[in-house]
Protein backbone atom coordinates (compact mmCIF):
# COMPACT_ATOMS: atom_id res chain seq x y z
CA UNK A 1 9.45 -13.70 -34.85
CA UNK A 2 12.12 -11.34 -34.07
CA UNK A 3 15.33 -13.06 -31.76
CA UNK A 4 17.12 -11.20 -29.70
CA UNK A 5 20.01 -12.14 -27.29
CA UNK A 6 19.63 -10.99 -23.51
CA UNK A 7 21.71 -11.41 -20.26
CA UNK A 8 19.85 -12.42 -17.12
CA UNK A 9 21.09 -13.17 -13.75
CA UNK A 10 21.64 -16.92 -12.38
CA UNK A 11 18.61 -16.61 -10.17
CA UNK A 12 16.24 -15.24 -12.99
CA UNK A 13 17.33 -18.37 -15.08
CA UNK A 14 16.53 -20.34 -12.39
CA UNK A 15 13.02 -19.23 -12.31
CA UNK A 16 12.56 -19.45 -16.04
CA UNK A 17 13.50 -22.79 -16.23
CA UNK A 18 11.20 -23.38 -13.10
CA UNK A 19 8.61 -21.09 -14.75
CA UNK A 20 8.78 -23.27 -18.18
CA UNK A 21 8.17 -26.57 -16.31
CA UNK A 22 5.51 -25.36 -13.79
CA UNK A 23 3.57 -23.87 -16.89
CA UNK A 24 4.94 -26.47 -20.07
CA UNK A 25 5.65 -23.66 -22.05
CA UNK A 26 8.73 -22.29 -23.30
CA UNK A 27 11.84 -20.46 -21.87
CA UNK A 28 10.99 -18.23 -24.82
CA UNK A 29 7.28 -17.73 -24.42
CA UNK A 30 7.79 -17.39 -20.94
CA UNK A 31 10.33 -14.49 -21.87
CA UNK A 32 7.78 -12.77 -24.13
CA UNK A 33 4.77 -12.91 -21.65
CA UNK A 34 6.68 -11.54 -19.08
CA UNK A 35 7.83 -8.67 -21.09
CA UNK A 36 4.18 -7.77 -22.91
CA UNK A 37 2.62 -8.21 -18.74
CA UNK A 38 5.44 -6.11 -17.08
CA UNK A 39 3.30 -3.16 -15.23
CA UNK A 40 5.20 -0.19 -16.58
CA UNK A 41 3.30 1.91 -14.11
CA UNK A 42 5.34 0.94 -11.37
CA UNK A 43 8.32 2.06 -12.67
CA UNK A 44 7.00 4.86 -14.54
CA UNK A 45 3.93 6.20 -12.01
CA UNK A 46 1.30 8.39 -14.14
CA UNK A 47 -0.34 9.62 -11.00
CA UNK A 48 2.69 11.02 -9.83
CA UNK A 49 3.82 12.74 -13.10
CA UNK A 50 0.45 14.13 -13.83
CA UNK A 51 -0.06 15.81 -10.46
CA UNK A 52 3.91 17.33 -11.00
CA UNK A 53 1.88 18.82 -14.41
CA UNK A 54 -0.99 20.02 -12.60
CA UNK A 55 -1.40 23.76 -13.55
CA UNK A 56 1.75 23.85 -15.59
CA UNK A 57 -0.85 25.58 -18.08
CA UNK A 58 -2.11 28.57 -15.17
CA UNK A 59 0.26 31.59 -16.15
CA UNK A 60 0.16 31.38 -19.56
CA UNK A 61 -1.18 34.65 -21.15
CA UNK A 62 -1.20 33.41 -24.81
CA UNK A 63 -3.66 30.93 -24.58
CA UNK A 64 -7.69 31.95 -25.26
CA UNK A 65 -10.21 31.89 -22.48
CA UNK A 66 -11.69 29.02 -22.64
CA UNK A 67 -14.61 29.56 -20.14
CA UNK A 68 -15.45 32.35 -22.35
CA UNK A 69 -15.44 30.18 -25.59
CA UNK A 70 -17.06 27.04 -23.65
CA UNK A 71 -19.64 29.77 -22.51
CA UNK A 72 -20.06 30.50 -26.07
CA UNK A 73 -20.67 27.38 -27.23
CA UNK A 74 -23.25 26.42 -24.50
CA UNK A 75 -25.69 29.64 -25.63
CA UNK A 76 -25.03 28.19 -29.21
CA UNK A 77 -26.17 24.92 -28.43
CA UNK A 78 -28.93 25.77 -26.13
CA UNK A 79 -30.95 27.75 -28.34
């Protein structure tokens, strides 16, 4: 197990220790399923940063057609 030593607020300590009694686990396990349940999404929202990419792809000119080349593949296949 890798340790590491963090800083948290008075109030987060507060609910660890609560946390830890509540569940009879750990301050440390407590710690580490926090961390591996944390919803990244809400701080990092894929929606959002895939809709900002949407078409970021439409002006290229060096990129094949790929309709023609799907079109292509469907005669190729449906023979």
């Amino acid at each position: 197990m890798f340790e590491n030593h963090i800083s948290i607020s008075k109030s987060a300590q507060k609910r660890l220790t609560l946390l830890s009694s509540q569940l009879g686990k750990n301050e440390n396990e407590i710690a580490n399923l926090a961390i591996l349940n944390y919803n990244y999404e809400k701080e990092i929202p894929i929606r959002e940063l895939l809709k900002k990419a949407k078409g970021m792809w439409t002006d290229r000119i060096d990129l094949p057609d790929y309709n023609k080349i799907r079109k292509s593949w469907e005669r190729e296949f449906n023979d």
